[in-house]
PDB file of N, CA and C in Angstrom:
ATOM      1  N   UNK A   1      12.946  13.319 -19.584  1.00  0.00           N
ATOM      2  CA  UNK A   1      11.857  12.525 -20.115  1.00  0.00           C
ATOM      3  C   UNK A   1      10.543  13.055 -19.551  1.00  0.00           C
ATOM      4  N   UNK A   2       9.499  13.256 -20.139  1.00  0.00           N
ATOM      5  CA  UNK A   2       8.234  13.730 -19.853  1.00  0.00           C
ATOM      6  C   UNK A   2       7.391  12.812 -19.510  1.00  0.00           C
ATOM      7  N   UNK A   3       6.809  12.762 -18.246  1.00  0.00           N
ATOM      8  CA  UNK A   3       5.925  11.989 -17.547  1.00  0.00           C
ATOM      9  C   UNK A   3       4.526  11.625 -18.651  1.00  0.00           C
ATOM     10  N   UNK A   4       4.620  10.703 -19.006  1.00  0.00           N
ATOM     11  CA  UNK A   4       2.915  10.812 -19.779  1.00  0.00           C
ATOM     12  C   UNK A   4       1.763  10.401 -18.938  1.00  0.00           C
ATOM     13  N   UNK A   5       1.517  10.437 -17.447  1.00  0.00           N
ATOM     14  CA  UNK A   5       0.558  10.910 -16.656  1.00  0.00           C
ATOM     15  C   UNK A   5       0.824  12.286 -16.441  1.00  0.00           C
ATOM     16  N   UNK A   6       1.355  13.594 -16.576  1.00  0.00           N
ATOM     17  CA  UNK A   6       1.323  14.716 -15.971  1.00  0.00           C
ATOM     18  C   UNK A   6       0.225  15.586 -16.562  1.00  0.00           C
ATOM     19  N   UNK A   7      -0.624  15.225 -17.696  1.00  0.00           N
ATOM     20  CA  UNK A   7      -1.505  15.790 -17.985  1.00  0.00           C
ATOM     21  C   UNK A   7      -2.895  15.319 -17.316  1.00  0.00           C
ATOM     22  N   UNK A   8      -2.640  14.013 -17.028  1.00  0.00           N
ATOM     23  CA  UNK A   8      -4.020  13.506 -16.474  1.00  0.00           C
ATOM     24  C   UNK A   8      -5.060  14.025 -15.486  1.00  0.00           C
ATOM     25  N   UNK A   9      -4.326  14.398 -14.404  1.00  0.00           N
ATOM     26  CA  UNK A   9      -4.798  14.968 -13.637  1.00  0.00           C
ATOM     27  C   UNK A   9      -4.662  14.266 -12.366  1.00  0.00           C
ATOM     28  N   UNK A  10      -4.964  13.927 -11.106  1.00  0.00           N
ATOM     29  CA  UNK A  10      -5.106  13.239  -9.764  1.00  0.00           C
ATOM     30  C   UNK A  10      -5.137  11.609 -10.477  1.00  0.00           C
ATOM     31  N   UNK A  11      -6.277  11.468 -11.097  1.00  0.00           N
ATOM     32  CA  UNK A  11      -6.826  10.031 -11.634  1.00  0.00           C
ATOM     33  C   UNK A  11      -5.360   9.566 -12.234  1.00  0.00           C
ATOM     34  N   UNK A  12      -4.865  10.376 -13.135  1.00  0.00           N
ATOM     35  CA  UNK A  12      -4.115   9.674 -13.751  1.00  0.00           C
ATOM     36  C   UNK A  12      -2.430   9.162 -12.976  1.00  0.00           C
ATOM     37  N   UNK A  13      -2.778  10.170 -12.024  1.00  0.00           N
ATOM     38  CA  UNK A  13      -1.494  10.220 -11.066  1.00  0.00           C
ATOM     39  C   UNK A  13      -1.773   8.741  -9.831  1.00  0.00           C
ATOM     40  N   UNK A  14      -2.435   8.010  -9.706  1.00  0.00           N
ATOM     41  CA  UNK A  14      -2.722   7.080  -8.636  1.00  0.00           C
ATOM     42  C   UNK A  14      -2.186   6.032  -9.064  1.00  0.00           C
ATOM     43  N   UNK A  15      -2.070   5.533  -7.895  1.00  0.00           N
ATOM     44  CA  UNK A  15      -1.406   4.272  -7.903  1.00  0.00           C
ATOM     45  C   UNK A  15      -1.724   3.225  -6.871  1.00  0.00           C
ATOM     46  N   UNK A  16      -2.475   2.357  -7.080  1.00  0.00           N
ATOM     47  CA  UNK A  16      -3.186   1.263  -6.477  1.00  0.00           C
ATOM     48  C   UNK A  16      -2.666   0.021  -6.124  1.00  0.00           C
ATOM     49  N   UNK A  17      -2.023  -0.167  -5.331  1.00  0.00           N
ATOM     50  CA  UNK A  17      -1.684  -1.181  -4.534  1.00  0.00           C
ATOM     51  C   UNK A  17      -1.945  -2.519  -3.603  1.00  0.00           C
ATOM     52  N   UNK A  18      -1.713  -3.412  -3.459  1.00  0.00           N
ATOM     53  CA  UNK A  18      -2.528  -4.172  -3.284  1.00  0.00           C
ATOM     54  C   UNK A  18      -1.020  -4.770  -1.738  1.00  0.00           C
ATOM     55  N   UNK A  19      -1.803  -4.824  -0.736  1.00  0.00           N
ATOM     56  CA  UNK A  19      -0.667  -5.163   0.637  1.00  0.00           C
ATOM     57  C   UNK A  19       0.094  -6.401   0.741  1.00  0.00           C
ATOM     58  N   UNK A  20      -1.004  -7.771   0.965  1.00  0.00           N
ATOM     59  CA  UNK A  20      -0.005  -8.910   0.937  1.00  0.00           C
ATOM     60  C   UNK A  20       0.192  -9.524  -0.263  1.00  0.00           C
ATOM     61  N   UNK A  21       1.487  -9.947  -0.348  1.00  0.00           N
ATOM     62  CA  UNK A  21       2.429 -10.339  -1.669  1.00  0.00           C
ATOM     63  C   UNK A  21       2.741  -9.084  -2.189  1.00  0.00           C
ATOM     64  N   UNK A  22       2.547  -7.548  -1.420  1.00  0.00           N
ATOM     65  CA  UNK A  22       3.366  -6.939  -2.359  1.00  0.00           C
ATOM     66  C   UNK A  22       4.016  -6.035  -1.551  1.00  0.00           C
ATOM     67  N   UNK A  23       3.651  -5.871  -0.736  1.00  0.00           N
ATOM     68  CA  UNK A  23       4.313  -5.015   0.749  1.00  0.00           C
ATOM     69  C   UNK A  23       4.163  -5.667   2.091  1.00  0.00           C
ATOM     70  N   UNK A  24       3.403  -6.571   1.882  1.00  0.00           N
ATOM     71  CA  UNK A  24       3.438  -7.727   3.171  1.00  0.00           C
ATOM     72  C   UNK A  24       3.925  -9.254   3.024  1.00  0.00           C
ATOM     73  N   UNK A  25       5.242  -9.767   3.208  1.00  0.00           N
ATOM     74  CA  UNK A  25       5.358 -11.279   3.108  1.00  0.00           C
ATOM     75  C   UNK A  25       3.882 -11.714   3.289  1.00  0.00           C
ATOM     76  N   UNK A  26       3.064 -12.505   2.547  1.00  0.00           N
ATOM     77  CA  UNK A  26       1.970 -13.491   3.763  1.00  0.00           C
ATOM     78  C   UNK A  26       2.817 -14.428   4.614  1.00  0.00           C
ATOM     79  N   UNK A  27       1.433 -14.795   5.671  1.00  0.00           N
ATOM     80  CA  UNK A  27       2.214 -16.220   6.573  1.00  0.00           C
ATOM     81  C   UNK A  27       0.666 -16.777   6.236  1.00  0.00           C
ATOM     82  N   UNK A  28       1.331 -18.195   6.315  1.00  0.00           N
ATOM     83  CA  UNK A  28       0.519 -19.268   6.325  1.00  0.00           C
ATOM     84  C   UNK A  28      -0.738 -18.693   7.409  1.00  0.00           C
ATOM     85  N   UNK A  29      -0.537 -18.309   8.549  1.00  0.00           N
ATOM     86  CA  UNK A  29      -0.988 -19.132   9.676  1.00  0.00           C
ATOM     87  C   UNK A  29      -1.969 -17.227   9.960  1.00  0.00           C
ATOM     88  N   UNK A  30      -2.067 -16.546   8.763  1.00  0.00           N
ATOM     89  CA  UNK A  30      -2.770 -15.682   8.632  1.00  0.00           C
ATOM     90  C   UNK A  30      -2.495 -14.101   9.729  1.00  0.00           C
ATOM     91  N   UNK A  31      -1.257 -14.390  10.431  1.00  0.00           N
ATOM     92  CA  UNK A  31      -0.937 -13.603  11.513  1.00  0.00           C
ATOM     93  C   UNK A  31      -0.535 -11.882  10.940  1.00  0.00           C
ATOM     94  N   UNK A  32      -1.395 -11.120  10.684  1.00  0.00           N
ATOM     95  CA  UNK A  32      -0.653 -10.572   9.680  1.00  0.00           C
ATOM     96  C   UNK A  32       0.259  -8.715  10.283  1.00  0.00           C
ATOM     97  N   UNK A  33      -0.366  -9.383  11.938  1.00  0.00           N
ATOM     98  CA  UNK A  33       0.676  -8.209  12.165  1.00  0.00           C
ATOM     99  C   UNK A  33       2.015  -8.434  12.723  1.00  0.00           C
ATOM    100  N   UNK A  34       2.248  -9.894  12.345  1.00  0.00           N
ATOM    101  CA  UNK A  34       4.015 -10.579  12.286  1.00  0.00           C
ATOM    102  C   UNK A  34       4.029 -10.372  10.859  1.00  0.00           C
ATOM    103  N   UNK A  35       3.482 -10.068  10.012  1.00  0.00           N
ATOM    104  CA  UNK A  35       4.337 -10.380   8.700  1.00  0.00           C
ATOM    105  C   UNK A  35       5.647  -9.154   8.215  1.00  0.00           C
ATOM    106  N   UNK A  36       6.540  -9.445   7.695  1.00  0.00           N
ATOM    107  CA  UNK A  36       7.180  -8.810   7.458  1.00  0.00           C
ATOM    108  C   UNK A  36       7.273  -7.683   6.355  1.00  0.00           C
ATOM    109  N   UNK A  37       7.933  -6.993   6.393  1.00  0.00           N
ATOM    110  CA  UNK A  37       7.313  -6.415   4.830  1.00  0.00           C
ATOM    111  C   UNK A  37       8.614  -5.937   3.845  1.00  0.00           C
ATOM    112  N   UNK A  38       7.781  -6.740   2.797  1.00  0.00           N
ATOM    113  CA  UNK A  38       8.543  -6.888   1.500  1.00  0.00           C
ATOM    114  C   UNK A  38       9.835  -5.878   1.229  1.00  0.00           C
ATOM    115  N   UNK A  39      10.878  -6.572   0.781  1.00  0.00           N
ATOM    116  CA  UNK A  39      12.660  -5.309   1.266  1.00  0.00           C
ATOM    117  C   UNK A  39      12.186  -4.475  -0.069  1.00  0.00           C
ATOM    118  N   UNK A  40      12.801  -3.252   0.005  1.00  0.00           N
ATOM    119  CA  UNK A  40      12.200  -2.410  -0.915  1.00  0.00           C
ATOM    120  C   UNK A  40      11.173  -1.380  -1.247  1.00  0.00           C
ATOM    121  N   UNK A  41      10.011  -2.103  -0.461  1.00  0.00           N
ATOM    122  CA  UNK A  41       8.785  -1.720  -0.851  1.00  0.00           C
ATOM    123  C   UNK A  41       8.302  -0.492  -0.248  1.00  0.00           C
ATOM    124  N   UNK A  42       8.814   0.178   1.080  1.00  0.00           N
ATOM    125  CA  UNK A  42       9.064   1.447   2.039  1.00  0.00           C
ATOM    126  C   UNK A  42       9.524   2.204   1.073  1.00  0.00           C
ATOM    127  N   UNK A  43      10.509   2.620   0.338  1.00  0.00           N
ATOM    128  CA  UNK A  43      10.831   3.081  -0.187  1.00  0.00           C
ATOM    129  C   UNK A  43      11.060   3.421  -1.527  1.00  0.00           C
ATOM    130  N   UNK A  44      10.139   2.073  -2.310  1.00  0.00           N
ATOM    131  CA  UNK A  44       9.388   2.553  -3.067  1.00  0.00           C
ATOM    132  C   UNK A  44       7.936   3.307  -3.220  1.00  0.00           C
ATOM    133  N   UNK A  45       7.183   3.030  -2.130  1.00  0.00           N
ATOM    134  CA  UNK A  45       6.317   3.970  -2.172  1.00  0.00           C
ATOM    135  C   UNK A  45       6.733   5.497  -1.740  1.00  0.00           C
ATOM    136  N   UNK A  46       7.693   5.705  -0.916  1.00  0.00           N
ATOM    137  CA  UNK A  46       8.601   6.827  -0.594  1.00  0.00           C
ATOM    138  C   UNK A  46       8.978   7.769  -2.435  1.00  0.00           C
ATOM    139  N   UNK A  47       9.270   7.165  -3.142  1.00  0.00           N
ATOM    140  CA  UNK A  47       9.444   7.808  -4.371  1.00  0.00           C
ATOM    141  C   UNK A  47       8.240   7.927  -4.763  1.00  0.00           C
ATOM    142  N   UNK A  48       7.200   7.193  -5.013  1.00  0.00           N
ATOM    143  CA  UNK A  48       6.599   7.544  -5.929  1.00  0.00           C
ATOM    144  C   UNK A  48       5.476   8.680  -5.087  1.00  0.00           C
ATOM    145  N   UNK A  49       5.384   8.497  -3.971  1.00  0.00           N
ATOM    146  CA  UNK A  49       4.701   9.731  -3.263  1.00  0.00           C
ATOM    147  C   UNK A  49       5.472  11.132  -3.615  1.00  0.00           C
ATOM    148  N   UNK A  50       6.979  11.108  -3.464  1.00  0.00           N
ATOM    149  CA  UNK A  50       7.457  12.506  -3.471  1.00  0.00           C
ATOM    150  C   UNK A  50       7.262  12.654  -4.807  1.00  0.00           C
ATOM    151  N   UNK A  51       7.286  11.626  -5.965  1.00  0.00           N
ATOM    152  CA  UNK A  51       7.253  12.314  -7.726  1.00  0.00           C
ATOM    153  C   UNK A  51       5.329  12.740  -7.434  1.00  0.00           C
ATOM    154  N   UNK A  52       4.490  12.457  -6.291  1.00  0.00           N
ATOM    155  CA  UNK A  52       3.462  13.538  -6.903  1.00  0.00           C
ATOM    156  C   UNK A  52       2.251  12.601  -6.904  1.00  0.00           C
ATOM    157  N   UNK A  53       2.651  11.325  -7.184  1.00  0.00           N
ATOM    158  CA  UNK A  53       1.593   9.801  -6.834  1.00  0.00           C
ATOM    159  C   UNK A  53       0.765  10.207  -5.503  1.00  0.00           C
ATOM    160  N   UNK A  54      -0.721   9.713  -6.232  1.00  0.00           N
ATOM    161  CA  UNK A  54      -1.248   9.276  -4.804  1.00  0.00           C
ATOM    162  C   UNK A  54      -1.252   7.521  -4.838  1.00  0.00           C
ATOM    163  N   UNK A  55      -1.059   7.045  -3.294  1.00  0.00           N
ATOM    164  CA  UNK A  55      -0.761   5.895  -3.217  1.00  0.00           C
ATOM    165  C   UNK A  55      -1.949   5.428  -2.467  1.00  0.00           C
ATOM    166  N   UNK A  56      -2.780   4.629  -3.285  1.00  0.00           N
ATOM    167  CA  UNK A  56      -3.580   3.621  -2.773  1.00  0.00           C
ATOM    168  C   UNK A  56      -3.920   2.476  -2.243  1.00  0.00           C
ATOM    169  N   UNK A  57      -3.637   1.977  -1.195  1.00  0.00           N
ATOM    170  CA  UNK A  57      -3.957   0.376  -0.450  1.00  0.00           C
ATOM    171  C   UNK A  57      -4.862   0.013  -0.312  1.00  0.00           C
ATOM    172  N   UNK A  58      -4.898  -1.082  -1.271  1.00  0.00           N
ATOM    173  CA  UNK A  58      -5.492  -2.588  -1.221  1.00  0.00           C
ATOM    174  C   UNK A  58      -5.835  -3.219  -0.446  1.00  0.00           C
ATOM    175  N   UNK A  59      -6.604  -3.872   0.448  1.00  0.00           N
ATOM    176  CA  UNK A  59      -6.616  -5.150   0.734  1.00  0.00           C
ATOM    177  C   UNK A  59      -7.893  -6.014   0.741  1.00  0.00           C
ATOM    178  N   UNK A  60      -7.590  -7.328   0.636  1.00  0.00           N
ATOM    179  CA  UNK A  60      -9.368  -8.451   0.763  1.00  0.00           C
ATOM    180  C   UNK A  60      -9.115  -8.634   2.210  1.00  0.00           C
ATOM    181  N   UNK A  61      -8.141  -8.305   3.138  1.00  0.00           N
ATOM    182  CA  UNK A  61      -8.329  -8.069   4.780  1.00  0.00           C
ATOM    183  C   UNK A  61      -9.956  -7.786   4.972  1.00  0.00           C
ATOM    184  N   UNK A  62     -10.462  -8.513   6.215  1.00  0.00           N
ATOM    185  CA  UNK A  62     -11.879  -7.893   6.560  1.00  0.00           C
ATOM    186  C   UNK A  62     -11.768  -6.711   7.349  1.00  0.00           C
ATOM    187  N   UNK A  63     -12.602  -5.815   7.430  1.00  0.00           N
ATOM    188  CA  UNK A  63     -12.491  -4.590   7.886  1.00  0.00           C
ATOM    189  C   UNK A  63     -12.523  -4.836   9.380  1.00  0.00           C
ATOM    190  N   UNK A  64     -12.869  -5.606  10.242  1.00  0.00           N
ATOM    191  CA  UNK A  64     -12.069  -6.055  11.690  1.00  0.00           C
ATOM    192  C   UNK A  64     -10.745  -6.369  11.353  1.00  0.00           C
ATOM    193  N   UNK A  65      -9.899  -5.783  10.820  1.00  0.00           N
ATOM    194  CA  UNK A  65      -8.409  -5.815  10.675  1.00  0.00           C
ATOM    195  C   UNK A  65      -8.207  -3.788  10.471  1.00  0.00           C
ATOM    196  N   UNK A  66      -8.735  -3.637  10.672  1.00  0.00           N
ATOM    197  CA  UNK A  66      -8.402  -2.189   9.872  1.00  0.00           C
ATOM    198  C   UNK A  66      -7.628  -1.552  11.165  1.00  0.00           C
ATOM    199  N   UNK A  67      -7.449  -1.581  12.561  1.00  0.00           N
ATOM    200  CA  UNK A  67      -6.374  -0.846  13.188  1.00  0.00           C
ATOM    201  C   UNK A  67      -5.700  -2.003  13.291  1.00  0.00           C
ATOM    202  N   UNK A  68      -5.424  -3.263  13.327  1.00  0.00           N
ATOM    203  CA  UNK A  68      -4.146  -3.856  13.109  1.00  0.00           C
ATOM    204  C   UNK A  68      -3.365  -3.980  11.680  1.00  0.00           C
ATOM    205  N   UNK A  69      -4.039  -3.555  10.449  1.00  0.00           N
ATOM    206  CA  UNK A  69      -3.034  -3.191   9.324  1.00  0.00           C
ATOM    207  C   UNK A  69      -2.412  -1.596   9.364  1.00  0.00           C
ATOM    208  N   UNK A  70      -3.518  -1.078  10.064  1.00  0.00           N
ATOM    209  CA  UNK A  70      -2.841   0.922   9.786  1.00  0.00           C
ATOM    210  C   UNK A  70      -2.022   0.594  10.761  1.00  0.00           C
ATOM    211  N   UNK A  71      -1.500  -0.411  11.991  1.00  0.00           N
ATOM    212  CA  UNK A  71      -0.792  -0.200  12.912  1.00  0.00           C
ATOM    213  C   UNK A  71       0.881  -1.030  12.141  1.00  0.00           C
ATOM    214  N   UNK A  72       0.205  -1.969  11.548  1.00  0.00           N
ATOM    215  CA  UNK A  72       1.644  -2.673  10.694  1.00  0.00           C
ATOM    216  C   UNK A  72       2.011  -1.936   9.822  1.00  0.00           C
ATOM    217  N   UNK A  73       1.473  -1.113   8.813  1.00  0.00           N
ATOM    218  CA  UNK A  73       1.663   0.191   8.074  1.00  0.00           C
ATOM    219  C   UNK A  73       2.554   0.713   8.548  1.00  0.00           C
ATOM    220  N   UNK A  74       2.276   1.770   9.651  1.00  0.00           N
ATOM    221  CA  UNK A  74       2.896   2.649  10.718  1.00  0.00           C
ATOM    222  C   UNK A  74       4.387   2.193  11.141  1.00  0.00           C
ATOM    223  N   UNK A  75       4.058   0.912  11.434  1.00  0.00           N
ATOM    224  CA  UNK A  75       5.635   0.059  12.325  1.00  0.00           C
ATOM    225  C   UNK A  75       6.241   0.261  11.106  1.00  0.00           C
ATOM    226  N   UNK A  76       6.224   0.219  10.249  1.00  0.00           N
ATOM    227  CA  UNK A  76       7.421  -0.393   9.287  1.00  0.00           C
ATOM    228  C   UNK A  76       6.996   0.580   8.422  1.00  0.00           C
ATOM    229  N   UNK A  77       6.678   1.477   8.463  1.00  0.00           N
ATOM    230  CA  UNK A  77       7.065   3.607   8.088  1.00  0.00           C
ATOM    231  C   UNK A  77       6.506   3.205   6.670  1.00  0.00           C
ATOM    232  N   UNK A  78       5.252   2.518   6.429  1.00  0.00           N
ATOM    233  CA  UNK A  78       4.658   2.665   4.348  1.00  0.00           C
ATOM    234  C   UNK A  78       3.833   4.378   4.671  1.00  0.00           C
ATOM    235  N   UNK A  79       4.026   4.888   3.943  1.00  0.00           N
ATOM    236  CA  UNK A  79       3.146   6.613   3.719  1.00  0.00           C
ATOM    237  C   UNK A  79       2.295   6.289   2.714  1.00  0.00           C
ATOM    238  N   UNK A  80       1.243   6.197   2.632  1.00  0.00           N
ATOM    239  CA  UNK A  80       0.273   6.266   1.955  1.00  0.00           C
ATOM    240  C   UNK A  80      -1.331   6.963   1.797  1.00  0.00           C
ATOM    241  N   UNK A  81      -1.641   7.147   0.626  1.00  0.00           N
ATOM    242  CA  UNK A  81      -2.723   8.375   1.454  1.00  0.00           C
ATOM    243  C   UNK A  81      -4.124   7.507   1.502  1.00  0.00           C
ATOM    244  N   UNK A  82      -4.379   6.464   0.950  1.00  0.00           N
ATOM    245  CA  UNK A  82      -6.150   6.223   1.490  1.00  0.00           C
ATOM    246  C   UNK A  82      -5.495   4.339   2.088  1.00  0.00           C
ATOM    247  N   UNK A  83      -6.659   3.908   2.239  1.00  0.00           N
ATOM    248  CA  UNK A  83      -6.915   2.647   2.580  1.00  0.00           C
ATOM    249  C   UNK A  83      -7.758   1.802   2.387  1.00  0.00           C
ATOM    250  N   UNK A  84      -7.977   0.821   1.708  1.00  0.00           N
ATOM    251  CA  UNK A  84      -9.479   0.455   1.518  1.00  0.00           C
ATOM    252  C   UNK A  84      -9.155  -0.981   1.711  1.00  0.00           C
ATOM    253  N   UNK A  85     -10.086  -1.211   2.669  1.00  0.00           N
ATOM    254  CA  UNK A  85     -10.029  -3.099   3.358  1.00  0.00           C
ATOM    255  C   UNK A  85     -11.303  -3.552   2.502  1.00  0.00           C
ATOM    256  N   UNK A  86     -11.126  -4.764   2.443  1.00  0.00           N
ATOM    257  CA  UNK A  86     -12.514  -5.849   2.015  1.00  0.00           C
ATOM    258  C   UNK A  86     -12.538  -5.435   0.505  1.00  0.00           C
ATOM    259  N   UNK A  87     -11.704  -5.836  -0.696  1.00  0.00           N
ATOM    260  CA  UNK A  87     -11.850  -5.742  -1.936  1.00  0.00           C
ATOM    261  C   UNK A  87     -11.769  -6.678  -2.433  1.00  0.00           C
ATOM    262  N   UNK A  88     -12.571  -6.997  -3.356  1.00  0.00           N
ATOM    263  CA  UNK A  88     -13.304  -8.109  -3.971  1.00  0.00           C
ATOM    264  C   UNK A  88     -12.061  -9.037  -4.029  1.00  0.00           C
ATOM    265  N   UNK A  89     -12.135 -10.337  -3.906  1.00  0.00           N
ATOM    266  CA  UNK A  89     -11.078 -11.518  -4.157  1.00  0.00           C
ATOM    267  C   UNK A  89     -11.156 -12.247  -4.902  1.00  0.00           C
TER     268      UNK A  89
END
């Protein structure tokens, strides 16, 4: 089957992601370097990086979170290539 992004180019190859509710359980109580992360979701970004994806993260996190999410990232092995904290909510 033929990819119908393979002509696009980079743009068409991305993939934008968004962290809690989709790779991060939330918790109530906002703790978010206890949260767990979503079963699956490691290794789905694991495929779609090796088919050639760039993988983009999401978050409305304030940017005084930015080494405690790249550090929850890290623990629980997500590969991704950019990061962008504080997006519109």
């Amino acid at each position: 089957m033929k990819d119908p992004n393979a002509s696009q180019g980079q743009e068409g190859r991305t993939v934008r992601v968004d962290i809690d509710g989709v790779l991060a359980v939330p918790r109530a109580d906002l703790d978010y370097a206890s949260c767990e992360a979503v079963p699956g979701a490691v290794a789905a970004l694991r495929r779609l990086r090796a088919r050639g994806f760039v993988v983009v993260l999401f978050t409305g996190r304030h940017f005084n979170r930015l080494s405690e999410t790249k550090e929850w990232l890290a623990r629980h092995g997500f590969e991704y290539d950019h990061l962008v904290l504080g997006k519109p909510t």
